[in-house]
Structures are given as structure tokens and as C-alpha cells.
Protein backbone atom coordinates (compact mmCIF):
# COMPACT_ATOMS: atom_id res chain seq x y z
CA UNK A 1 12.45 114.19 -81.96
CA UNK A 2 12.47 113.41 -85.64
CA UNK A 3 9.24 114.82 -87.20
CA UNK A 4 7.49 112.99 -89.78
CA UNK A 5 5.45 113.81 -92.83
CA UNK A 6 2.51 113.52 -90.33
CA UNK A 7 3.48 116.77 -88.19
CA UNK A 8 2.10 119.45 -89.60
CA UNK A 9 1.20 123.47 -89.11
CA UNK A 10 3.37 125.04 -86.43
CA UNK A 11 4.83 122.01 -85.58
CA UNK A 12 6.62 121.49 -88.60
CA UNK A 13 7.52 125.44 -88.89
CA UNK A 14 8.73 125.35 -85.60
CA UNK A 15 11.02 122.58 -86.17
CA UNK A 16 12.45 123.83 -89.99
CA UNK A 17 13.03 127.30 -87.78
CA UNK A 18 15.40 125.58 -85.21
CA UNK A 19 17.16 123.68 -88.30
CA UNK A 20 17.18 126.70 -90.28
CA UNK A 21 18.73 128.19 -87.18
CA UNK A 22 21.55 125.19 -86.42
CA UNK A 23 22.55 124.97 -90.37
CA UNK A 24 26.07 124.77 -91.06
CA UNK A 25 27.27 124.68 -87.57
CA UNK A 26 29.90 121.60 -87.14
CA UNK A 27 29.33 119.33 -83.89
CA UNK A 28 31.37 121.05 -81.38
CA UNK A 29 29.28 124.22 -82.32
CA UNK A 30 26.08 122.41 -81.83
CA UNK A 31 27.03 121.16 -78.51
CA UNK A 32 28.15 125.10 -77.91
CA UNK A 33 24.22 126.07 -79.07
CA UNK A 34 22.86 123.16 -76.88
CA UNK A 35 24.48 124.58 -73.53
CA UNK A 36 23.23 128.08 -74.28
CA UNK A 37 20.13 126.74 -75.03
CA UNK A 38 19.88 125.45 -71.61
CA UNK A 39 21.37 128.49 -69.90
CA UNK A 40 18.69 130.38 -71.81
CA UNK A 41 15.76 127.88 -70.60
CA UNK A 42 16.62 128.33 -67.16
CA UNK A 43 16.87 131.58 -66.97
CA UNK A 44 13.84 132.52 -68.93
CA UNK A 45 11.78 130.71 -66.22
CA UNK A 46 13.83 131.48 -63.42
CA UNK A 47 15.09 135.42 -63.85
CA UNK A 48 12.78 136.71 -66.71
CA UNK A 49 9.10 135.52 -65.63
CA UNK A 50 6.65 134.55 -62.91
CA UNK A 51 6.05 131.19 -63.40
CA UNK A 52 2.35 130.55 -62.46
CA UNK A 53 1.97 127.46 -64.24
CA UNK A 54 1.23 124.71 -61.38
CA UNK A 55 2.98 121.53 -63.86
CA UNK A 56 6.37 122.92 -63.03
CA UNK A 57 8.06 123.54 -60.10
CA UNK A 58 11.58 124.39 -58.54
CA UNK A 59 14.01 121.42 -57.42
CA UNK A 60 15.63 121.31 -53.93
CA UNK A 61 19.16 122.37 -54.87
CA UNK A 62 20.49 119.36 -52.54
CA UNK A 63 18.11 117.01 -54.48
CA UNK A 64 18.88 118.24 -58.13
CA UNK A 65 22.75 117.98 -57.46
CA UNK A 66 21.87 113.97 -57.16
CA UNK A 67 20.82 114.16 -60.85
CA UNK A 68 24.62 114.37 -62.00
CA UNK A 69 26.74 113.18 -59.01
CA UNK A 70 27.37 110.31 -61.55
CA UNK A 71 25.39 107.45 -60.43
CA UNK A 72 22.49 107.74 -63.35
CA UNK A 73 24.32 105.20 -65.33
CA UNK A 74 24.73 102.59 -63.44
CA UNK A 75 22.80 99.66 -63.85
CA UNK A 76 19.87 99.14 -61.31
CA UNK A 77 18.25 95.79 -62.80
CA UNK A 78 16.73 93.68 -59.89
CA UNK A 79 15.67 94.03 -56.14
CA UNK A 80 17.52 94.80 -53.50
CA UNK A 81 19.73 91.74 -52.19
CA UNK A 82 19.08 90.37 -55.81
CA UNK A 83 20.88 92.22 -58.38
CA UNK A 84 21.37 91.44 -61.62
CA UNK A 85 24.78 92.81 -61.54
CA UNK A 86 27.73 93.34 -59.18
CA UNK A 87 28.29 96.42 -57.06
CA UNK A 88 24.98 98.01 -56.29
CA UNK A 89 25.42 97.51 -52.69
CA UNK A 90 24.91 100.78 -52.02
CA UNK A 91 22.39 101.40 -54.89
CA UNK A 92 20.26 98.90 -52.82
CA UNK A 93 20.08 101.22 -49.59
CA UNK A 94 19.11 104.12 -51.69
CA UNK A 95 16.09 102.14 -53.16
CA UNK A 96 15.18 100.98 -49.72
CA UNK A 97 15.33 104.61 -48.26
CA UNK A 98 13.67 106.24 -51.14
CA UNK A 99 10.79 104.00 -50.73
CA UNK A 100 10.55 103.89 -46.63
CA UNK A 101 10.37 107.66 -47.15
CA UNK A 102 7.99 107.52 -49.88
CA UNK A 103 5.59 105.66 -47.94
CA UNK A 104 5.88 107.18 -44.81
CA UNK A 105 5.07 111.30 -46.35
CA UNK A 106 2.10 109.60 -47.98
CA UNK A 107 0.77 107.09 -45.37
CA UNK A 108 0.50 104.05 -48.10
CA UNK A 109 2.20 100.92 -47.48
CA UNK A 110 3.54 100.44 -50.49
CA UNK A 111 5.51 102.43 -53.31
CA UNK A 112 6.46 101.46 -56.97
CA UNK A 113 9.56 104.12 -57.30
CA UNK A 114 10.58 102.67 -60.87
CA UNK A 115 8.20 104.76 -62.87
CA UNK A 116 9.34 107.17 -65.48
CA UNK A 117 7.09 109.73 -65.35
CA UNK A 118 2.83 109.91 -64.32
CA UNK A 119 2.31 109.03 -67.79
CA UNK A 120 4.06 105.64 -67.04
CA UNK A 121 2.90 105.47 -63.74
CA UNK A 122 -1.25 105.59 -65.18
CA UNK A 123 -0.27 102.98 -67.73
CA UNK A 124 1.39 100.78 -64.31
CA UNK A 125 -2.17 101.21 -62.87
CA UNK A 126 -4.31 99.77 -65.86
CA UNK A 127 -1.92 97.39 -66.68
CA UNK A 128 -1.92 96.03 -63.28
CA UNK A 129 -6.04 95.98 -62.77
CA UNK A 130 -7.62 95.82 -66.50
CA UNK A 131 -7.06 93.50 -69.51
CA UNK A 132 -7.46 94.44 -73.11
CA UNK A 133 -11.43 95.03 -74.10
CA UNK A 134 -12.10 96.34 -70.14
CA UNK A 135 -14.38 99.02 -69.97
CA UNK A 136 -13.02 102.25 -67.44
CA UNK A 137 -14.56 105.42 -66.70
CA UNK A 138 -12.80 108.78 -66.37
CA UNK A 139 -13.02 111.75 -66.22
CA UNK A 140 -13.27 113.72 -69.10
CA UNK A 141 -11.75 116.79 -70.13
CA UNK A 142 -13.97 119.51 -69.63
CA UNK A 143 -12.58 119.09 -65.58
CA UNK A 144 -9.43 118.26 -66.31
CA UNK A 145 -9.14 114.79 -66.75
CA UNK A 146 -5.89 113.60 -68.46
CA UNK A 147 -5.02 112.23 -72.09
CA UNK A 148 -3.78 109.32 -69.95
CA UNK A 149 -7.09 108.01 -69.09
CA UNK A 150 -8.07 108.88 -72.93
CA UNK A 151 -7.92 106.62 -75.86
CA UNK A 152 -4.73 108.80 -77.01
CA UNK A 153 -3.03 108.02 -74.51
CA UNK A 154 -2.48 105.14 -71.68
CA UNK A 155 -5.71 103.32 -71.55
CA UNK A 156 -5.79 103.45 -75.25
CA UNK A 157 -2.59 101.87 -75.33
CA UNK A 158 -3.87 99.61 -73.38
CA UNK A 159 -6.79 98.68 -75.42
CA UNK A 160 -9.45 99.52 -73.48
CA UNK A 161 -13.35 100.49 -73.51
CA UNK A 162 -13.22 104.55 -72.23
CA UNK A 163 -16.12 106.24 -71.01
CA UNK A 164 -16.45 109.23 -70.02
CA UNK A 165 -17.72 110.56 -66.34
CA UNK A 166 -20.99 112.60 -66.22
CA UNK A 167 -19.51 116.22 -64.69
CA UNK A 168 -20.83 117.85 -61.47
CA UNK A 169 -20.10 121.55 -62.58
CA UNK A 170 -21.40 122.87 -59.29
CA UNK A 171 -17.63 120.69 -57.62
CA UNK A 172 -15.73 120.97 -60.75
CA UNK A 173 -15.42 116.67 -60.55
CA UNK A 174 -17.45 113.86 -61.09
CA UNK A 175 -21.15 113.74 -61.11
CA UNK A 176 -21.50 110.21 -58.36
CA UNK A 177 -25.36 109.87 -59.45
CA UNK A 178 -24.73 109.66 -63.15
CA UNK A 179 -21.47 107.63 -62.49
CA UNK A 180 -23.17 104.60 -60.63
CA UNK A 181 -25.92 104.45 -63.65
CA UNK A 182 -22.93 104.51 -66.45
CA UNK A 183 -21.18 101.39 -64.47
CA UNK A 184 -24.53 99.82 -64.39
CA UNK A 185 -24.18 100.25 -68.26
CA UNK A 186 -21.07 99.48 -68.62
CA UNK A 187 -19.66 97.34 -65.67
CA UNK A 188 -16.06 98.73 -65.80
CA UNK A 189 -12.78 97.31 -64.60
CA UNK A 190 -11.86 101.05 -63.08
CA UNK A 191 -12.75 104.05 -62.26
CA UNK A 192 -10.34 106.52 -62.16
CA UNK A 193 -11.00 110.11 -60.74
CA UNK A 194 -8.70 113.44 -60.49
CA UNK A 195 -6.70 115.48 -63.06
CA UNK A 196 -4.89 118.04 -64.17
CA UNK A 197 -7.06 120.78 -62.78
CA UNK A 198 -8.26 119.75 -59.11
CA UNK A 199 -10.48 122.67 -57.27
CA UNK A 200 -12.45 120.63 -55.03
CA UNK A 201 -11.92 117.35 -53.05
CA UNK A 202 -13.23 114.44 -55.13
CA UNK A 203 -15.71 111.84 -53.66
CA UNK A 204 -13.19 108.90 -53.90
CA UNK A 205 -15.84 107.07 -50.71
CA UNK A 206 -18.75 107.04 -52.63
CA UNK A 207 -16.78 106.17 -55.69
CA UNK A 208 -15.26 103.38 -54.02
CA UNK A 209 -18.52 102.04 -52.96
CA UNK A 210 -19.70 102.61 -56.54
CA UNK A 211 -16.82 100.17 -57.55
CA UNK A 212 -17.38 97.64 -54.82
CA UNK A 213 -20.66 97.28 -56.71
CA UNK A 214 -18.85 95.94 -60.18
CA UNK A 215 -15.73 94.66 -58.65
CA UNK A 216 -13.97 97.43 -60.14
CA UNK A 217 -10.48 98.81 -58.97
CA UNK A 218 -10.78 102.42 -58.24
CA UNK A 219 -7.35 105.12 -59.20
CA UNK A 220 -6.65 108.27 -57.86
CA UNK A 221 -4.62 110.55 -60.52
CA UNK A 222 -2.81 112.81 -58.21
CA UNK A 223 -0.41 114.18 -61.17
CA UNK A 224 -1.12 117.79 -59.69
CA UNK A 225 -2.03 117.10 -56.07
CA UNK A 226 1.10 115.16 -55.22
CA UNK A 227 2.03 117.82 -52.61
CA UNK A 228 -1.48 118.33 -51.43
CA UNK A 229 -1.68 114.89 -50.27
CA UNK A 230 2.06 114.96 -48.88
CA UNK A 231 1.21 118.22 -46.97
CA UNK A 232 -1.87 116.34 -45.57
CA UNK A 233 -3.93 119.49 -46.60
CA UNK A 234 -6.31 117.11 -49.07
CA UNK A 235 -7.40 113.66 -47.15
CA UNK A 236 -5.54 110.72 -48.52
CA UNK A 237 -7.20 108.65 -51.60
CA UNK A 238 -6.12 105.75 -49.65
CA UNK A 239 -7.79 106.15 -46.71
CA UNK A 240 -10.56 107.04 -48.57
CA UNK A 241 -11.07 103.65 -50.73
CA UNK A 242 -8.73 104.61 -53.44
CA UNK A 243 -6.89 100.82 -54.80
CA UNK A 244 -4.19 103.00 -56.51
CA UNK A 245 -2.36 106.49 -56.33
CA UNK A 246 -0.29 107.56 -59.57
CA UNK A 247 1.40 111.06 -59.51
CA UNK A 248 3.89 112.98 -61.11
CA UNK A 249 6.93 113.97 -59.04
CA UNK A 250 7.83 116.97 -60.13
CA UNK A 251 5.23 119.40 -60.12
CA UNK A 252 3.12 120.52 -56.62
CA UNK A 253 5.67 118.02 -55.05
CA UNK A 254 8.87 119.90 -56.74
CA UNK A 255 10.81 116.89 -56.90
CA UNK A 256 13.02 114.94 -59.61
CA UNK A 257 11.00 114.16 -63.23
CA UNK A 258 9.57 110.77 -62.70
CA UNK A 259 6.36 109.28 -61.59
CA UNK A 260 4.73 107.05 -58.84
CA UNK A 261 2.34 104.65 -57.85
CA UNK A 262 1.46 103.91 -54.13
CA UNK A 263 -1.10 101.63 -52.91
CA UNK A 264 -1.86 99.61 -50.17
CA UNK A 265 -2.98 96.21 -51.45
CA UNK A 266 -0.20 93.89 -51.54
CA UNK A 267 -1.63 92.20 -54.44
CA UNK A 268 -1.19 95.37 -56.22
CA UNK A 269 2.00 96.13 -55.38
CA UNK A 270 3.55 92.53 -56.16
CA UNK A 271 1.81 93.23 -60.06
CA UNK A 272 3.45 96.49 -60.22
CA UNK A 273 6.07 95.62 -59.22
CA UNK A 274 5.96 92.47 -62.10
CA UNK A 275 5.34 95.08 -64.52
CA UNK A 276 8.43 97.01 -63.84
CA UNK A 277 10.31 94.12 -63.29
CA UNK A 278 11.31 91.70 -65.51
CA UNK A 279 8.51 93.99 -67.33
CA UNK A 280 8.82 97.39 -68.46
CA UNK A 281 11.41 99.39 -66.52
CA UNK A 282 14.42 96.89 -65.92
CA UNK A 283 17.01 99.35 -64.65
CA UNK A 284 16.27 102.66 -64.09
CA UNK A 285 17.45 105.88 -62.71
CA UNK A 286 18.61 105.57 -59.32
CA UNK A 287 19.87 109.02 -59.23
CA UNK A 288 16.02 110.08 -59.48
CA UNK A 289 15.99 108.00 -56.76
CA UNK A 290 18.11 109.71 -54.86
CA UNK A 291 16.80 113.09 -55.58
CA UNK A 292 13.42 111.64 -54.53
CA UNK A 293 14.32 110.23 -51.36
CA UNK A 294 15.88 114.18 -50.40
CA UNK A 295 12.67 115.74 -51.68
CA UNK A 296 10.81 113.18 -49.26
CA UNK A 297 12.77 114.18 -46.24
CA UNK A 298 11.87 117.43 -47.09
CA UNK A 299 8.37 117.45 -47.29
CA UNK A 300 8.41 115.21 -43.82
CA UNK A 301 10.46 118.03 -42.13
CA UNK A 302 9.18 121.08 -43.80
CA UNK A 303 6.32 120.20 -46.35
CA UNK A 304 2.96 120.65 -44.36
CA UNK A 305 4.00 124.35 -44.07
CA UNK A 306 4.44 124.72 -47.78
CA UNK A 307 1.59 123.52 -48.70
CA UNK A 308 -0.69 124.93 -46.55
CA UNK A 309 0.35 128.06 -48.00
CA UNK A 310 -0.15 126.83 -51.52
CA UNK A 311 -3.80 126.84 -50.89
CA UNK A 312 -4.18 130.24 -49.17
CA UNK A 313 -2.00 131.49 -52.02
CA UNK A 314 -4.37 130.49 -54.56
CA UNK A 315 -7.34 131.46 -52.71
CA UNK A 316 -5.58 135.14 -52.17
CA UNK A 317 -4.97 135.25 -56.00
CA UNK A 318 -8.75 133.60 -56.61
CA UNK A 319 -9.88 136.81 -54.65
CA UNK A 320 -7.95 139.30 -56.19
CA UNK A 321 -8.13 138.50 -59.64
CA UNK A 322 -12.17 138.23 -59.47
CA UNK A 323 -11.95 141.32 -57.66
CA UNK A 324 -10.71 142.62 -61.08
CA UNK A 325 -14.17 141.53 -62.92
CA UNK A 326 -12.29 138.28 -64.19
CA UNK A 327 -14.25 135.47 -64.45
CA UNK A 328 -12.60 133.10 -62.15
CA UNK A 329 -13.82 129.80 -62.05
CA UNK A 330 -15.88 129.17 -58.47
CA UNK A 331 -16.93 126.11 -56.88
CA UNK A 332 -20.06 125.50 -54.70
CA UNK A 333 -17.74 124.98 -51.99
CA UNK A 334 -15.59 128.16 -52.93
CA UNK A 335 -12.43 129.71 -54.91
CA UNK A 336 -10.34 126.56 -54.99
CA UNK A 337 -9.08 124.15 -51.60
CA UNK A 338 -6.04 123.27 -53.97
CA UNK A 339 -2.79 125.11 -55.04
CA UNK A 340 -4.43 125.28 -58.57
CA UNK A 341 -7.13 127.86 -59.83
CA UNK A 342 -8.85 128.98 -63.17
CA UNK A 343 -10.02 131.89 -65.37
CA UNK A 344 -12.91 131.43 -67.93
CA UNK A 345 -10.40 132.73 -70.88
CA UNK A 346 -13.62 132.46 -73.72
CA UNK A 347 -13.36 136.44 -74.10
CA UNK A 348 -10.07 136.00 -74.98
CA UNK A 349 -9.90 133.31 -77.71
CA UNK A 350 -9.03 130.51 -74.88
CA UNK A 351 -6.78 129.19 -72.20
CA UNK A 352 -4.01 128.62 -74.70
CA UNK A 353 -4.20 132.33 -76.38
CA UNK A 354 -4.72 134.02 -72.68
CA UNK A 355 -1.43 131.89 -71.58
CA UNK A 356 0.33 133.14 -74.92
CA UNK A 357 -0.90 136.53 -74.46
CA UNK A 358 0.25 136.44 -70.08
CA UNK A 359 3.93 135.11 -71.86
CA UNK A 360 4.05 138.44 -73.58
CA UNK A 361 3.62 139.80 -70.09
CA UNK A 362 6.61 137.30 -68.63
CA UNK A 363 3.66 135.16 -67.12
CA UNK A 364 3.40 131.71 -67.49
CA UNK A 365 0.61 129.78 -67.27
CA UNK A 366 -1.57 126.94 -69.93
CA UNK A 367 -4.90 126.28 -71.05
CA UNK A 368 -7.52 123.76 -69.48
CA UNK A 369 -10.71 122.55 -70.39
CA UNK A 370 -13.56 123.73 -68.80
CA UNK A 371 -17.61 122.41 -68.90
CA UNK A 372 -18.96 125.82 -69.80
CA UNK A 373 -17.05 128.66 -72.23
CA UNK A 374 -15.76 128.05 -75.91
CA UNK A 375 -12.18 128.24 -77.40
CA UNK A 376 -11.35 126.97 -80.84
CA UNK A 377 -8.97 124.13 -79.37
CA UNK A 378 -11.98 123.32 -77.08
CA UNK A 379 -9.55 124.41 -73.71
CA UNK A 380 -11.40 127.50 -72.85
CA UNK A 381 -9.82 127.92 -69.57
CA UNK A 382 -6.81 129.34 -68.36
CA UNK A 383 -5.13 127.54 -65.42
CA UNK A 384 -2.81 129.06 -62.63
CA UNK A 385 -0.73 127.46 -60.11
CA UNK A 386 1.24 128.64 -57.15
CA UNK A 387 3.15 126.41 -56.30
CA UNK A 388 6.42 127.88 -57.71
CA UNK A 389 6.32 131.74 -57.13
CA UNK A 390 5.64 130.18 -53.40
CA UNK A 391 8.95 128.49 -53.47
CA UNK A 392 10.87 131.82 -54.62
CA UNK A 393 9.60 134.00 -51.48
CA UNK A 394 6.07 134.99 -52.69
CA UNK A 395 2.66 134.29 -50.86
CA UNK A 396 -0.70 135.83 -50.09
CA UNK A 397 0.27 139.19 -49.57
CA UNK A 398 1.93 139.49 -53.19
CA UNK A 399 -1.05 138.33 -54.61
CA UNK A 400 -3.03 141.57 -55.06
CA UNK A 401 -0.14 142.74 -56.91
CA UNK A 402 0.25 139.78 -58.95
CA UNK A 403 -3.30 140.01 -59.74
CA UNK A 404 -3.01 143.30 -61.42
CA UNK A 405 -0.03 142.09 -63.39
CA UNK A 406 -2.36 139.31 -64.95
CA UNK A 407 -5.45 141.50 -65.36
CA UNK A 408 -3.82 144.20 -67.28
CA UNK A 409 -1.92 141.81 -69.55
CA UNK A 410 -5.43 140.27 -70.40
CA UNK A 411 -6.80 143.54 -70.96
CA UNK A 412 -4.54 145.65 -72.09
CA UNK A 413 -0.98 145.45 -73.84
CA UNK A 414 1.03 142.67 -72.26
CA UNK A 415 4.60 144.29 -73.29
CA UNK A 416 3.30 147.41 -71.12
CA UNK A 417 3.20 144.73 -68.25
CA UNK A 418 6.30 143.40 -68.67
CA UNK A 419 8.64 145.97 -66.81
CA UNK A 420 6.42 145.48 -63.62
CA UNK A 421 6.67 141.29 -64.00
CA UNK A 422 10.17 142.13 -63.85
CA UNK A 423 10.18 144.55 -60.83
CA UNK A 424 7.49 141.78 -58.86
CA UNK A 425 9.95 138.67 -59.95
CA UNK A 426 13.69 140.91 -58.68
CA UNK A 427 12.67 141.29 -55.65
CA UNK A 428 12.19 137.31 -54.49
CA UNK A 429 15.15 135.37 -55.77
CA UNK A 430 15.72 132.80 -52.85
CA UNK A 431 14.47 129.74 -52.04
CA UNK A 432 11.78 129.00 -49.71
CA UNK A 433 9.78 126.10 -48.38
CA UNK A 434 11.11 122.16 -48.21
CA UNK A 435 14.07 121.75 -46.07
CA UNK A 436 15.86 119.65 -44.17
């Protein structure tokens, strides 16, 4: 990405580094650097580190081989039985598959499949329920709410009124009480509810009666509990009231990199499915498509098993990292009921600089905001996932051991803990979970 004269700080010495780094070399050499580069990517996540950050995960092998089996490029513009152009006959049964799967792991009745990314697919949702001036509420940062619902980012784009959710700290989610006063206030077009760091089930009933109240459409942001909801270990938003699902696709649900938006309101699903066509998609990658409708088989066969253990996982490493003294973040209701947990970083500078410091340590993790500790990028906590060191063999009784790995490196000299990352991650280098 070309940076302009408005990136600044590390940002723009990061990117005069890689130039710096690429100067001279003619294009065949470049392409030579770009390969390595890739080679290097993969194996620095996959052979040189645990990877406890819960935004990533591990493809299906049978899934990612769809990504280049050389039907990306083909044009997809139009519905099935009405293409645009010639020869997507069988194109069309792989959009009608993908989405008969799709809907039948998450029991909605409809799925928009056309979605980039769950950027795209948050920016579907408003543009399909709000117009420009609507007021929404979200939540807000301190519990993870996303730049999405934030006037950076989709519902900004969209140009609309953002207010922010009162927080119930004791549930790590929204606070309803304080909610239904704001929409009295405010009288919004949504409410949307869930994040990027989900501990707790959210109260998507009482929200939804909340919304009744003002008309309002009510979204579920499922980014990070895609494969909670597949597994059936968190009740579906659905079922529970929710007008609209997005998610990303690649991350608890370790699936191609796109997005998604299920609901069950035909209305809804006839706008979306305006917006992405003759609107904003037009054709699109139907070897995604493919991938996703493998990674959908899977979870049906194999995926309630997986992430059941996601949760104990977390809940094992929630125990034996607080059993080190650090301060993991607790709910009222306990360590976490999702694949995701927390640390209050604040003693050391942060989420971000605790994840920098773990990477020293060949862990990898990221910063969250939190509604209590302080960090100078205002993301004082430091958020784990298990979703991936799950797929490569580990579970509950690694976590003890795992536990150490990440307490030492926060305490002590993280290049001292890099040896035994490297002894922990040798011994688990197969695949587990999601089969079929």
C-alpha cells in the first residue's frame, strides 16, 4: 500500500526499511524476495511460534487447496440460473452448496456468501437497516467492540449517529439498564452487540426487546465467535432475537478470508443481497466459496468437538495462568465460556507491549481494550485465543505448561523463553479438529 505524507512514526520507518531493503533489485528478483517472504510468513507462525492469537487460525488443507485450483478468476456476476456471463454452470452449484451448508451449521435461513471480509459484512448490515443521519448504539471499546461499529470505520462510512453502550464490567458486555435509557435518548436504528473480545454470553433477548421498543434492527458481531455459534457451544443470536449475524470466516471458524452475514428475515436477505448485487460486490471469489463450503462440511461432521474444546482450553489456560499471580481478566459468571481470554497487561506498559514482549518469547498474541487498567494506546489488555494451538494437537493438558511459557516471558527475559516455545511447539505438528 502506497503510504502518503499522512503516515507517520513507525509506519513510515517501517515502510522506508522494506524499500531500503528491496533497492536495486530488478523485477524477477523482487518476485524472488516476494516468495521468500511468504515462505518466511508461514513458517514463522507455523514452525517458529505458538500462535495464541484467537484472529487467526489454520485452514483445512482440502479447503485452502480451493484457493488456487484456478477458478478465482472467473467471473461470478449474477445469481444462479441468471448469469451475467456464459459458463458458470458449475460455478452456480458451488454457490448453491456453499450457502445450503452455510445455513444449515448455523441454523439461519438465509446466508449472504458474497462478502469480502467482516469488515464488509458490518457495512452489509447498516447499509441494509440504517440510512445516513441514523443514530446506532455499540459497543464500545473498553469490551471489545470493533472499529466497525465506530465512526472510523463502517458506520462512519456510513454516516451515522454512534453511541456508545454503557458497560456491565461485572459480564464483560453491555450494561441492558443503561442501554434501554440511551435508546430512549436517542431512538436508534440498531443496536449492535459483540466484539472482538467475547467472555460471556451477551443478552441479545433483552436487547431485542429493547429494540422492539424503537423499531430498531438489532446485529450480532460474531467476528470472533463464528465457531462458537457453529459448534453450538454459545446459543444462536438468531434464536435469540438477533435481525442480523456478520462474522469473519477465518478466525474461530478457520476457514477461507472473507466474511458473512446470515439472517432470517427475508426482507433482509433480499436487501443484502441488493447490496451485493448489482451493488457492491458484482463478481466475487468463488474459490472462497469453495473453500467455505469444505470448511462447512467440516464443522457439520467434526466441528462441535472442536469447539467444545476451545472453551475448556481457555478455561485450562484462564486457570493456570492466574495460578501464576497474573491478573486474568474474570467474569461474574467465571474465567471465560468462549475460546478467547484476557490478561490485565497495565504492569507491563499494555496489551500491545505484553504481545511484543510474548513475540520475543515466539508467542503471539494482541492487545484489547479493557474498562479498568491504563496503557498509553488506551488497549491495556492482552488477549489470548486457542483456537489455533487446538488445531495443531494441543489442549487442556498443555496448558499448565503453556502457562509458564507466558508468565516467565512477562516476567522475566522473553529470549530465555524462547528455547522452551520451541520444544512445546516441535512436539505437535499435525492437524487436528474439522474433518470430513
Amino acid at each position: 500500500m502506497e503510504q502518503g505524507p499522512w503516515s507517520g512514526g513507525p509506519v513510515a520507518e517501517r515502510v522506508a526499511e522494506v524499500r531500503r531493503s528491496v533497492a536495486g533489485l530488478d523485477l524477477g528478483a523482487r518476485v524472488v524476495r516476494v516468495e521468500a517472504l511468504v515462505a518466511a510468513a508461514r513458517q514463522a507462525h507455523e514452525d517458529e511460534a505458538i500462535n495464541l492469537n484467537p484472529a487467526t487460525n489454520v485452514m483445512l488443507p482440502r479447503a485452502e487447496a480451493l484457493l488456487s485450483a484456478g477458478i478465482g478468476t472467473r467471473p461470478s456476476l449474477g445469481h444462479p440460473g441468471a448469469k451475467y456471463e456464459t459458463g458458470l454452470e458449475d460455478v452456480e452449484q458451488i454457490e448453491v452448496v456453499a450457502a445450503d451448508l452455510t445455513t444449515e451449521v448455523f441454523g439461519a435461513r438465509f446466508a449472504e456468501l458474497r462478502v469480502a471480509s467482516g469488515s464488509i459484512a458490518n457495512l452489509y448490515a447498516f447499509l441494509a437497516t440504517c440510512s445516513p443521519g441514523d443514530a446506532v448504539i455499540v459497543p464500545p471499546a473498553s469490551i471489545g467492540g470493533h472499529v466497525t461499529h465506530h465512526l472510523a470505520g463502517a458506520a462512519g462510512l456510513a454516516h451515522l449517529r454512534i453511541h456508545e453502550a454503557p458497560v456491565d464490567v461485572d459480564r464483560f458486555t453491555v450494561d441492558v439498564d443503561g442501554l434501554a435509557a440511551l435508546a430512549e435518548r436517542v431512538r436508534p436504528a440498531m443496536i449492535t452487540v459483540g466484539g472482538s473480545l467475547n467472555l460471556a454470553p451477551h443478552p441479545v433477548a433483552q436487547l431485542r426487546a429493547i429494540a422492539d421498543e424503537h423499531d430498531a434492527a438489532l446485529l450480532f458481531d460474531a467476528a470472533h465467535l463464528a465457531g462458537m455459534l457453529a459448534g453450538g457451544m454459545w446459543r444462536s443470536p438468531l434464536a435469540a432475537g438477533a435481525d442480523l449475524v456478520t462474522m469473519s470466516t477465518y478466525k474461530s471458524l478457520a476457514g477461507p478470508p472473507a466474511g458473512l452475514v446470515l439472517t432470517d428475515r427475508a426482507d433482509l436477505a433480499r436487501r443484502l443481497d441488493e447490496i451485493a448485487h448489482p451493488g457492491l460486490t458484482a463478481n466475487f471469489d468463488v474459490a472462497k466459496t469453495a473453500a467455505l463450503a469444505v470448511t462447512m462440511a467440516a464443522w457439520a461432521s467434526t466441528g462441535e468437538a472442536y469447539a467444545r474444546a476451545m472453551v475448556e482450553t481457555a478455561v485450562a489456560l484462564s486457570t493456570a495462568l492466574g495460578e501464576r499471580d497474573l491478573p486474568v481478566v474474570r467474569t461474574a459468571d467465571g474465567w471465560t465460556a468462549s475460546h478467547q481470554l484476557a490478561v490485565d497487561a497495565s504492569a507491563w506498559g499494555g496489551g500491545q507491549a505484553a504481545a511484543a514482549r510474548l513475540r520475543r518469547a515466539g508467542l503471539l498474541a494482541s492487545g484489547i481494550g479493557l474498562p479498568f487498567g491504563t496503557a498509553p494506546d488506551g488497549m491495556p489488555g492482552l488477549r489470548l485465543g486457542t483456537n489455533e494451538l487446538l488445531r495443531w494437537g494441543m489442549g487442556a493438558a498443555e496448558m499448565p505448561e503453556l502457562a509458564g511459557l507466558v508468565a516467565d516471558a512477562l516476567t522475566g527475559e522473553p529470549e530465555a523463553v524462547l528455547p522452551r516455545t520451541l520444544d512445546l511447539r516441535g512436539r505437535y505438528r499435525s492437524l487436528h479438529h474439522l474433518d470430513v
